[in-house]
C-alpha atoms as a PDB file:
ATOM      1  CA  UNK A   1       3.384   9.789   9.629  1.00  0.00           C
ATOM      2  CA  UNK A   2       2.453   7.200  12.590  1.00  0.00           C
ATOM      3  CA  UNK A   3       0.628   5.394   9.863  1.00  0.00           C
ATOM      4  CA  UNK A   4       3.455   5.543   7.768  1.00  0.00           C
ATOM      5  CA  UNK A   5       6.123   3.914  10.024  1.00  0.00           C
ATOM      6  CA  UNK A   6       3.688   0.889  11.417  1.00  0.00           C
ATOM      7  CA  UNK A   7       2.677   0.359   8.156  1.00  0.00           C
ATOM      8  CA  UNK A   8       6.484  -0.058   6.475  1.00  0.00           C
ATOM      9  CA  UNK A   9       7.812  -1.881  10.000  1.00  0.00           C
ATOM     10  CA  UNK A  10       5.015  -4.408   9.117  1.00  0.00           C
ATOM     11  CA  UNK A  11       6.490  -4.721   5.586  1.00  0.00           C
ATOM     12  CA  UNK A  12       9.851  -5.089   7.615  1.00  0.00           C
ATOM     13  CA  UNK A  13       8.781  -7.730   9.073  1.00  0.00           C
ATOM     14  CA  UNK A  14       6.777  -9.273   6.281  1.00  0.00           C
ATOM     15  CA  UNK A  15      10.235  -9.104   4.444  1.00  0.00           C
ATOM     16  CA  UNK A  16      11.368 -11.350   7.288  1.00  0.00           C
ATOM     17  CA  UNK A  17       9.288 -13.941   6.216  1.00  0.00           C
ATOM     18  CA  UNK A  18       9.650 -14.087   2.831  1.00  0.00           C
ATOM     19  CA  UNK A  19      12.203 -17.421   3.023  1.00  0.00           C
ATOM     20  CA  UNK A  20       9.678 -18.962   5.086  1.00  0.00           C
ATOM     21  CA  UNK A  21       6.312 -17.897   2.838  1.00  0.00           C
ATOM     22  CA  UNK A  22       5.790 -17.420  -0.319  1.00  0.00           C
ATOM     23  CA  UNK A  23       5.275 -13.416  -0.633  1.00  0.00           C
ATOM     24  CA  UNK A  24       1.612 -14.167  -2.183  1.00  0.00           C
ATOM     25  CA  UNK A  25       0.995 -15.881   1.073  1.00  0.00           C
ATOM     26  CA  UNK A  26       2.565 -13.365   3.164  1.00  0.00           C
ATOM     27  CA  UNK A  27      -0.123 -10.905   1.337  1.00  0.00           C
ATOM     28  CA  UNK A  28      -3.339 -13.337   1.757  1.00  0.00           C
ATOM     29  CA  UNK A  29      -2.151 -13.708   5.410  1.00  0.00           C
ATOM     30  CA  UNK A  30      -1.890 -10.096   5.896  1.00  0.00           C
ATOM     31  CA  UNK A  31      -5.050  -9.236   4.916  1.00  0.00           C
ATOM     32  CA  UNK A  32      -7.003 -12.339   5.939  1.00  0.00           C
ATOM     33  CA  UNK A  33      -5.683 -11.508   9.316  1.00  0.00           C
ATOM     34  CA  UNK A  34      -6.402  -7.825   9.082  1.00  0.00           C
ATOM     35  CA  UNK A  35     -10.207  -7.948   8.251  1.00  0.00           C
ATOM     36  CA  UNK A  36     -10.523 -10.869  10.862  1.00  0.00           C
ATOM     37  CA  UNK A  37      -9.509  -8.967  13.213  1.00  0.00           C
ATOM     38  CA  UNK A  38     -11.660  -5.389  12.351  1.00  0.00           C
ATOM     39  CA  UNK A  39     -14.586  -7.896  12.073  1.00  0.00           C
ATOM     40  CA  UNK A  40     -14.298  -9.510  14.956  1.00  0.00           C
ATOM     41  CA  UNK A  41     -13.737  -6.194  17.070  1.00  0.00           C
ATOM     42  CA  UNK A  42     -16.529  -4.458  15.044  1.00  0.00           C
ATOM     43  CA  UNK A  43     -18.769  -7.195  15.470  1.00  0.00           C
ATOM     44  CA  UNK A  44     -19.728  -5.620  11.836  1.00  0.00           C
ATOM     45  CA  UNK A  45     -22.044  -8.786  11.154  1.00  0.00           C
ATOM     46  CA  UNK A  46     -24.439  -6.677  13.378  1.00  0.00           C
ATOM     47  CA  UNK A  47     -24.591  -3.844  11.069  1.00  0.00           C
ATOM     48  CA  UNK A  48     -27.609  -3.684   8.417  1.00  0.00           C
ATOM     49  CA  UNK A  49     -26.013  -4.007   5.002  1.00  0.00           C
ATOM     50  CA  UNK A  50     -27.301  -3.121   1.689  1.00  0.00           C
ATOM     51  CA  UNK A  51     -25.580  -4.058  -1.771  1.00  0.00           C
ATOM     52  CA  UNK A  52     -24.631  -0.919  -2.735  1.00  0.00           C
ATOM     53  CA  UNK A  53     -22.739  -0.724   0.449  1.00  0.00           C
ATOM     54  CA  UNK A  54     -22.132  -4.193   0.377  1.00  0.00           C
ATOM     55  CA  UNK A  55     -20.895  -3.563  -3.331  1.00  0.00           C
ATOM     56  CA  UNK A  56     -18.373  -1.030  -2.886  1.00  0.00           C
ATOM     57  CA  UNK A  57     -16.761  -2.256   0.387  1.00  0.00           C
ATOM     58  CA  UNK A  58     -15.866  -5.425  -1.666  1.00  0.00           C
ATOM     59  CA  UNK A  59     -14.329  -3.306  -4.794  1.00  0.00           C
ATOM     60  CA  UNK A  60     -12.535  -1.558  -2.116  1.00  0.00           C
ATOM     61  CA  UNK A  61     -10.824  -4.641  -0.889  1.00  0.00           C
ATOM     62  CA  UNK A  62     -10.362  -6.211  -3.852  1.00  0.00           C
ATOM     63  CA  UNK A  63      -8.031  -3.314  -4.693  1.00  0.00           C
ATOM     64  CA  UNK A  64      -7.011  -2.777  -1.165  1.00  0.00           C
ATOM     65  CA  UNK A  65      -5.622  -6.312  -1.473  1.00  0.00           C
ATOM     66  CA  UNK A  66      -4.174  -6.604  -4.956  1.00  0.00           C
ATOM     67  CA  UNK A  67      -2.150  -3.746  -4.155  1.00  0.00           C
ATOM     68  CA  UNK A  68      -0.635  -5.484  -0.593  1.00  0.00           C
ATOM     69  CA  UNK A  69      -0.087  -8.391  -3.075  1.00  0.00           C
ATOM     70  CA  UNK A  70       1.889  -6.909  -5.606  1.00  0.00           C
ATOM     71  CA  UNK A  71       3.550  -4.551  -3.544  1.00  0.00           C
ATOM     72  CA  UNK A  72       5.063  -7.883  -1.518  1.00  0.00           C
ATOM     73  CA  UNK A  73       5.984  -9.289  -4.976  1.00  0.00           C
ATOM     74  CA  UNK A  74       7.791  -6.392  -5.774  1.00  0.00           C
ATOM     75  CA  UNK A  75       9.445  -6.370  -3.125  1.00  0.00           C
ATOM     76  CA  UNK A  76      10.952  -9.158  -3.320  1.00  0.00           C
ATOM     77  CA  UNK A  77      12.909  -8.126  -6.337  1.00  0.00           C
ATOM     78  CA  UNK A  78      13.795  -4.441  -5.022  1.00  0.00           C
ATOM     79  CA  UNK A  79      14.277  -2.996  -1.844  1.00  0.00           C
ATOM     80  CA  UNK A  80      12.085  -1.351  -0.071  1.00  0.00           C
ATOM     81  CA  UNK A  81      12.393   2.230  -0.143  1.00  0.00           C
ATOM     82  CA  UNK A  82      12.418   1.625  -4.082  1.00  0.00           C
ATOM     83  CA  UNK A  83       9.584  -0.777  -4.359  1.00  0.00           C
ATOM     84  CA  UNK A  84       7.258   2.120  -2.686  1.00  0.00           C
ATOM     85  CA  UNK A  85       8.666   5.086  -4.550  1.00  0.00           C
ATOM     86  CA  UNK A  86       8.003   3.407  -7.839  1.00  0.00           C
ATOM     87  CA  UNK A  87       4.713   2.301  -6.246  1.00  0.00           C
ATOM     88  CA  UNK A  88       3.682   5.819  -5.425  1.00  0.00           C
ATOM     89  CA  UNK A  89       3.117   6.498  -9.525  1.00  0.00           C
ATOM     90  CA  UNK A  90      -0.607   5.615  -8.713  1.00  0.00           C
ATOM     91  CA  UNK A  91      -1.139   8.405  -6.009  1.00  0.00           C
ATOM     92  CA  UNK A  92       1.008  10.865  -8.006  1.00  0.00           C
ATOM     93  CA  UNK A  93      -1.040  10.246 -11.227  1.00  0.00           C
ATOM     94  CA  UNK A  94      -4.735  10.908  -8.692  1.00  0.00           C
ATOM     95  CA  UNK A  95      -2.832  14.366  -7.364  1.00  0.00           C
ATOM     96  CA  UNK A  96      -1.771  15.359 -10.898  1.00  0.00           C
ATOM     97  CA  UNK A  97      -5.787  14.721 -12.434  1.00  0.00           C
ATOM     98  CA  UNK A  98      -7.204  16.217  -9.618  1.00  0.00           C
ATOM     99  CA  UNK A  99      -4.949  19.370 -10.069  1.00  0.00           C
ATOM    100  CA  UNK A 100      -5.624  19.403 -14.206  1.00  0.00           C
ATOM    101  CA  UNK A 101      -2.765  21.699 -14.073  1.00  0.00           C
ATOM    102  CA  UNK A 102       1.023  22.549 -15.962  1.00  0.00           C
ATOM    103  CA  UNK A 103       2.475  22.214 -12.568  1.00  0.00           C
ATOM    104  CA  UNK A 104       0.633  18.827 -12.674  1.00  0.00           C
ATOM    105  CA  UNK A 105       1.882  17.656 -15.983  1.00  0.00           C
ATOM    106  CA  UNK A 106       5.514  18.600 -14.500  1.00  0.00           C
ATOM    107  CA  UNK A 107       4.901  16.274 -11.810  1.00  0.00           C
ATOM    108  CA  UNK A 108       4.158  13.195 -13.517  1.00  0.00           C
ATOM    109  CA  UNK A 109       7.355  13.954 -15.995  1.00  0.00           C
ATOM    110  CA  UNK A 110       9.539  14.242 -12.600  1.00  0.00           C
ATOM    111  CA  UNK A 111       7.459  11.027 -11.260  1.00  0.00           C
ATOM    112  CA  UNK A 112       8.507   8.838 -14.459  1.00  0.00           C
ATOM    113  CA  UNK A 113      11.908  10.143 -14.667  1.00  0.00           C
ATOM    114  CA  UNK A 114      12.244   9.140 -10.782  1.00  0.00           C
ATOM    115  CA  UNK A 115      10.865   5.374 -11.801  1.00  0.00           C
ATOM    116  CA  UNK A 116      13.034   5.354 -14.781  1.00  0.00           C
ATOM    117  CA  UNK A 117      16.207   6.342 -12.363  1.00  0.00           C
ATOM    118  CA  UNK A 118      15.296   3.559  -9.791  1.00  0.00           C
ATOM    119  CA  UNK A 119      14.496   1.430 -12.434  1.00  0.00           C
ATOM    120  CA  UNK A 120      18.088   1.448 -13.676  1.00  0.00           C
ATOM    121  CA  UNK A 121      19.439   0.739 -10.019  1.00  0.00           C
ATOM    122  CA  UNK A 122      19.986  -2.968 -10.366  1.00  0.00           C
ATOM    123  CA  UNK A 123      19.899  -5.364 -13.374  1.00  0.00           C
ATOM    124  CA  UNK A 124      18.580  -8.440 -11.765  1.00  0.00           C
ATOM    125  CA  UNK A 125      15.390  -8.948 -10.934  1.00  0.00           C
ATOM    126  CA  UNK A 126      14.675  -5.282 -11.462  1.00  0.00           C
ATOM    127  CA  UNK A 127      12.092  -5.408 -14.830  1.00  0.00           C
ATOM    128  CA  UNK A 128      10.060  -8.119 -12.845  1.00  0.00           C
ATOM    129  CA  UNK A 129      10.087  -5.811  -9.768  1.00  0.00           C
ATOM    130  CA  UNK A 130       9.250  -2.537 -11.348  1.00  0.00           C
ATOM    131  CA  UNK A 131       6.362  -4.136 -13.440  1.00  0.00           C
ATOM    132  CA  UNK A 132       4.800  -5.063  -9.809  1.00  0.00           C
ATOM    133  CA  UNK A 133       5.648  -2.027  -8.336  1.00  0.00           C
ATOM    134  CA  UNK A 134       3.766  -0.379 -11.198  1.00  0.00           C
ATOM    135  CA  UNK A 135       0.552  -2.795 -11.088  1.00  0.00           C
ATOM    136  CA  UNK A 136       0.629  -1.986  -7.014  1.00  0.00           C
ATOM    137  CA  UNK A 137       0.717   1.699  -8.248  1.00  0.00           C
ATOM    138  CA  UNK A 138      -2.231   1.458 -10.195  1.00  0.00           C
ATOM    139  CA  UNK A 139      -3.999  -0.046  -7.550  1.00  0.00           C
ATOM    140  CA  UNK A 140      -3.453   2.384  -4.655  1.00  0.00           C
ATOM    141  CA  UNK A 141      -4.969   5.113  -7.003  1.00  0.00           C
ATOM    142  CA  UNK A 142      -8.039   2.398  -6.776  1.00  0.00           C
ATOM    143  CA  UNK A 143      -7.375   2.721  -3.105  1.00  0.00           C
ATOM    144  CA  UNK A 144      -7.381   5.958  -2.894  1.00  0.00           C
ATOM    145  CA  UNK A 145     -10.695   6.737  -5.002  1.00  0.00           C
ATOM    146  CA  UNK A 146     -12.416   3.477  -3.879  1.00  0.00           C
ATOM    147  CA  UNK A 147     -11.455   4.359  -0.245  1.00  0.00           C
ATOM    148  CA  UNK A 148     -12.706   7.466  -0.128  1.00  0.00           C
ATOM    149  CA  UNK A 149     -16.163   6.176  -0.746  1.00  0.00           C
ATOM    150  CA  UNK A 150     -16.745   3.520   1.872  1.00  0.00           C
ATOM    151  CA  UNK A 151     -14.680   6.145   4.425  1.00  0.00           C
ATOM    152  CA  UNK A 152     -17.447   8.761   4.095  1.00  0.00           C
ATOM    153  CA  UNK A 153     -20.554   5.926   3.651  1.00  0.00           C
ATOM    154  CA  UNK A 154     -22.068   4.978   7.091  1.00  0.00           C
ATOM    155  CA  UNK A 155     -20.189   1.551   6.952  1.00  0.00           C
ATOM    156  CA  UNK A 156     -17.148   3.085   7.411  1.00  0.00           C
ATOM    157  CA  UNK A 157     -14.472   1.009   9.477  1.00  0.00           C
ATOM    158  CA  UNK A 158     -16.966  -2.264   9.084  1.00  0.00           C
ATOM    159  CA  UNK A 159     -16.571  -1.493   5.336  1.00  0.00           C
ATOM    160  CA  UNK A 160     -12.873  -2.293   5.839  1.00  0.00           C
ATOM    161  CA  UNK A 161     -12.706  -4.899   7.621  1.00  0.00           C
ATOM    162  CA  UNK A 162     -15.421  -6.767   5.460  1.00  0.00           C
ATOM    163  CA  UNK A 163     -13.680  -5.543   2.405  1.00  0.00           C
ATOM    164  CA  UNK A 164     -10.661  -6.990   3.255  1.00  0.00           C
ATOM    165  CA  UNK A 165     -12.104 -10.106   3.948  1.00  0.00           C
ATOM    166  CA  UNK A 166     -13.219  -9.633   0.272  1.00  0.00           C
ATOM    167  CA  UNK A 167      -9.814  -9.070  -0.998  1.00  0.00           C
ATOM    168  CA  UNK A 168      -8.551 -12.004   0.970  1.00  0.00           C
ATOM    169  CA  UNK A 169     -10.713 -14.077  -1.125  1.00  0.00           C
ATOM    170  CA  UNK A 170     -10.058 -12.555  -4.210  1.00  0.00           C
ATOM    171  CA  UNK A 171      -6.063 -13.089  -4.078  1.00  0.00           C
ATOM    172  CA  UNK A 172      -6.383 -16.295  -1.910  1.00  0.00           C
ATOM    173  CA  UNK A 173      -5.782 -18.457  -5.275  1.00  0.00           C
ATOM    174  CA  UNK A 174      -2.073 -16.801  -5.421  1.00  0.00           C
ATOM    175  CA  UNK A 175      -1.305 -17.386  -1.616  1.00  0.00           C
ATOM    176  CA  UNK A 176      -3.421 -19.608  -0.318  1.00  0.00           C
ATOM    177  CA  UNK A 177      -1.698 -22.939  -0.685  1.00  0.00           C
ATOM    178  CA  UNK A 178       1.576 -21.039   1.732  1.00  0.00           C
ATOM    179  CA  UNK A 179      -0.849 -20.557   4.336  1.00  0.00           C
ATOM    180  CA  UNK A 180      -2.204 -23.593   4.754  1.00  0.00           C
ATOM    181  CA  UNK A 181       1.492 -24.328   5.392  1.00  0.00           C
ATOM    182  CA  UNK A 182       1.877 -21.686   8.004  1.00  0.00           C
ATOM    183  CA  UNK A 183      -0.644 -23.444  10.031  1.00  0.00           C
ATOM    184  CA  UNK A 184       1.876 -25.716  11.301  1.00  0.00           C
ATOM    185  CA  UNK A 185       4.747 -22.921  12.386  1.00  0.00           C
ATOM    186  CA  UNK A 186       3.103 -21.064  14.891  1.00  0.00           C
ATOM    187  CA  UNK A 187       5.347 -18.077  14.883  1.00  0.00           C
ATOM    188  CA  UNK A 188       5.322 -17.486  11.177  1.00  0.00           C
ATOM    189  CA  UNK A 189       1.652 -17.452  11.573  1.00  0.00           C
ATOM    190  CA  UNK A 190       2.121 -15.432  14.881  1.00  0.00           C
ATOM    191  CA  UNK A 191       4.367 -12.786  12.394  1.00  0.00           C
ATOM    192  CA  UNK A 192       2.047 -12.784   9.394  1.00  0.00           C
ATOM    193  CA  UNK A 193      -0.936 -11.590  11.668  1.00  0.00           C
ATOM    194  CA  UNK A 194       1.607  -9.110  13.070  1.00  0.00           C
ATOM    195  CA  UNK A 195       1.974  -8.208   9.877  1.00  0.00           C
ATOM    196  CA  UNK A 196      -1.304  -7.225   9.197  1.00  0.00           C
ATOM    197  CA  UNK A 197      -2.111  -5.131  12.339  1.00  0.00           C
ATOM    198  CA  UNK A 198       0.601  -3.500  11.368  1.00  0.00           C
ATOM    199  CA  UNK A 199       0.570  -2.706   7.812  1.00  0.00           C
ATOM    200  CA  UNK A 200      -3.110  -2.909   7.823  1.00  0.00           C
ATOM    201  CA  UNK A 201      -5.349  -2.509  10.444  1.00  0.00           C
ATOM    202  CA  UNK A 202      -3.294   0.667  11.965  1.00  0.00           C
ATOM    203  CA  UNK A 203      -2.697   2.818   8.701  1.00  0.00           C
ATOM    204  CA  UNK A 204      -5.535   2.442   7.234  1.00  0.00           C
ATOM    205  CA  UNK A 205      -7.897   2.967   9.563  1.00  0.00           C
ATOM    206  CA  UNK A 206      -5.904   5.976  10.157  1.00  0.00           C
ATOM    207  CA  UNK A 207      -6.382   6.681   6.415  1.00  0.00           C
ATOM    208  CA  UNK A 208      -9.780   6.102   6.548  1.00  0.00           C
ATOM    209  CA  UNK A 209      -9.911   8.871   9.535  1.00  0.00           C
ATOM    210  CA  UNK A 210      -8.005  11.113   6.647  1.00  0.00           C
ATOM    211  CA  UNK A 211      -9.983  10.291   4.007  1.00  0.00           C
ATOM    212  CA  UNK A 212     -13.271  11.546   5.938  1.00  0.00           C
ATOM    213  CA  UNK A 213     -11.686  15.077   5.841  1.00  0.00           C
ATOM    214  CA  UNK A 214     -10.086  15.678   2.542  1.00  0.00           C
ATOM    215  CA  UNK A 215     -10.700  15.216  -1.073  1.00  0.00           C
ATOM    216  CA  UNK A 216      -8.155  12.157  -3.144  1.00  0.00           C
ATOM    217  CA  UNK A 217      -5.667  14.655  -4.330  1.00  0.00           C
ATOM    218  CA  UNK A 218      -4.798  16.169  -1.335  1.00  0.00           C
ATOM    219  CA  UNK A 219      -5.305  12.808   0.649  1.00  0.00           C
ATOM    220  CA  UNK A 220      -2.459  11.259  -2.248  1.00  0.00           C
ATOM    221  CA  UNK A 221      -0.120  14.470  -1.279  1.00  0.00           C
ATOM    222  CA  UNK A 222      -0.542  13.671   2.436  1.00  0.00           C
ATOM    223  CA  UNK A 223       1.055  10.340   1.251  1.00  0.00           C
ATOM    224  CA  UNK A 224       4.258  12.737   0.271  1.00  0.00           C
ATOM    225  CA  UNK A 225       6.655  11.276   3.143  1.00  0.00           C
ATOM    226  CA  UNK A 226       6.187   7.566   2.939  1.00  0.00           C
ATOM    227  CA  UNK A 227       9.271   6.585   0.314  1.00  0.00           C
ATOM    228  CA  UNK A 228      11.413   8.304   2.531  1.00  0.00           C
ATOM    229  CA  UNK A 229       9.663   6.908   5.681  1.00  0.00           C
ATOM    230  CA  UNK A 230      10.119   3.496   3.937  1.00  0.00           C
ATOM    231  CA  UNK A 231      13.831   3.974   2.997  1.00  0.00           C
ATOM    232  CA  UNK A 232      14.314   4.585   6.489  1.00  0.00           C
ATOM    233  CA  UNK A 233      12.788   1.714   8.315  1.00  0.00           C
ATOM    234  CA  UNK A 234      14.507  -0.320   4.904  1.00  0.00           C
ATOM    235  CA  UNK A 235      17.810   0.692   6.202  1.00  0.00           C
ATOM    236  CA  UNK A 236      17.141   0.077  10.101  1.00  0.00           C
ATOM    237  CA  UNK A 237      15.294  -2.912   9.771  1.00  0.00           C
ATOM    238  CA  UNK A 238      16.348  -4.524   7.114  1.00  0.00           C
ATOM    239  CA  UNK A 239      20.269  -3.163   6.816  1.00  0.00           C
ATOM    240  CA  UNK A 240      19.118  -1.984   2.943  1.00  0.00           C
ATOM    241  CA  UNK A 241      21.798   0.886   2.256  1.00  0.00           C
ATOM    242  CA  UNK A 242      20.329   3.292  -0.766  1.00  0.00           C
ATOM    243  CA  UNK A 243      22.809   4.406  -3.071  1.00  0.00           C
ATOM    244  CA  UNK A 244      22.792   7.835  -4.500  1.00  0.00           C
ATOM    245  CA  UNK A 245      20.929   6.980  -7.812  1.00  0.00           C
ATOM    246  CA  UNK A 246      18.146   4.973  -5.425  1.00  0.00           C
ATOM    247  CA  UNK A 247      18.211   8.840  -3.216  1.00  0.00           C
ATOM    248  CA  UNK A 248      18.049  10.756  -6.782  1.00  0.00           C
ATOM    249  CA  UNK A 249      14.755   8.402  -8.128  1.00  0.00           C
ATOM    250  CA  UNK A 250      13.176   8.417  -4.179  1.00  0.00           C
ATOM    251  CA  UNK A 251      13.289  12.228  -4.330  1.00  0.00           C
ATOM    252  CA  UNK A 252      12.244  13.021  -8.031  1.00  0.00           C
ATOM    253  CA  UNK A 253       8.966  10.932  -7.013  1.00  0.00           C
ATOM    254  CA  UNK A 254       8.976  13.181  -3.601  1.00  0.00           C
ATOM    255  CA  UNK A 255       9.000  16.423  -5.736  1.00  0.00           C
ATOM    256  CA  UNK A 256       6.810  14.993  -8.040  1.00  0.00           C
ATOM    257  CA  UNK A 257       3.891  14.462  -5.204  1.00  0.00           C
ATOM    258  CA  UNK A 258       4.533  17.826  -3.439  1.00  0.00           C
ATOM    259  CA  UNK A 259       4.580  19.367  -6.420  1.00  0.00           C
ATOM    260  CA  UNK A 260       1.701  18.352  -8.362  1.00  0.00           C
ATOM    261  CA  UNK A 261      -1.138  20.408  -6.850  1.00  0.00           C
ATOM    262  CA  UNK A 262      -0.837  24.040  -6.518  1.00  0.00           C
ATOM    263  CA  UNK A 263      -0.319  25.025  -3.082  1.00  0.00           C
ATOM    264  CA  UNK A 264       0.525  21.681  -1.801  1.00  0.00           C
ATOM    265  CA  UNK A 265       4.761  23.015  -1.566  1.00  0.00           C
ATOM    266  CA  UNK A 266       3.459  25.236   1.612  1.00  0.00           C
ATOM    267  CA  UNK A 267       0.856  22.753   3.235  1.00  0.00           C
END
């Protein structure tokens, strides 16, 4: 839950930005920023490396940020609360094949039926938006299953920082150019590394603290509270009022996570 709110006030404020930035440089500033900073803390460049290590820390990122990437870009077609339910297909979808279950089959019908509702919510912008939202999806279940790795190797915490120097690198081509023009406005650049302790640095190190102690189902049903979480801070921060169809799709994807593990209604 605290990893849930600083990560979706970060996107609050990386919202903030978005007439300012380009949302692909929002993302290549949030992450750049984010490994910078583990790195520099970490000092990880005193750590003995090998490639394997080396190997999956960088796969890691590279999903790590292409999911911050297309998250941003779907979020600047939908709100947020919507943006993340629809995003949380990819976690629903690594609950429901770890479960291998009926209940688990259930889920994923209530999971598309909840992207199909939000999908419907608003006509403009909203196929460009979803189709994001989706990609991000796919790549938090890479998240999820690549994290899990490099949280229980020795690396650890260096292997996100370095990773996400990796990812930086890997979506700088889409963002890149926008930074280079945040250089000269010190307090977007001042926000956009705010953004990444924030959306970054704090949940998922948090998540790699999770990730040490439970298997990538029940780590993705953990994840069970975050559209509401970010419907919440959508509607402080960022005055975005859901409608009842956006409340109906949000909570058909909630039901779909709790419910697509056995046991995971009374955890």
């Amino acid at each position: 839950m605290v990893g849930a709110v600083s990560q979706y006030l970060g996107a609050a404020v990386a919202a903030t930005l978005f007439d300012e930035l380009a949302p692909s440089g929002v993302a290549v500033l949030r992450v750049l920023g984010a490994g910078a900073m583990i790195v520099l803390l970490r000092r990880s460049w005193r750590r003995r490396w090998d490639l394997n290590v080396l190997g999956r820390a960088a796969a890691f990122g590279v999903s790590l940020a292409a999911m911050n990437l297309c998250f941003y870009l779907a979020m600047d077609k939908l709100p947020l609360g919507n943006a993340v339910a629809i995003e949380f297909t990819g976690p629903v979808v690594v609950a429901a094949v770890g479960a291998r279950t009926l209940r688990s089959a259930g889920a994923l019908v209530l999971a598309i039926a909840g992207v199909l509702v939000l999908a419907g919510v608003e006509a403009e912008g909203t196929a460009r938006g979803v189709t994001f939202a989706l990609l991000a999806g796919a790549f938090w279940a890479g998240y999820i299953l690549l994290g899990h790795r490099v949280a229980r190797s020795p690396a650890s915490v260096d292997g996100l920082g370095l990773g996400m120097l990796a990812g930086a690198v890997a979506i700088g081509p889409f963002g890149i150019s926008a930074v280079g023009g945040a250089l000269d406005a010190p307090l977007v650049l001042a926000l956009g590394v705010a953004t990444g302790l924030l959306s970054n640095v704090i949940p998922y190190r948090i998540d790699q603290a999770v990730m040490r102690r439970v298997d990538p189902p029940r780590f993705a049903l953990l994840q069970a509270l975050l559209p509401v979480t970010a419907t919440i801070v959508g509607l402080a921060a960022l005055a975005q009022v859901p409608s009842g169809q956006e409340l109906l799709g949000i909570g058909l994807v909630m039901v779909a996570i709790a419910g697509s593990r056995p046991g995971a209604t009374s955890a």
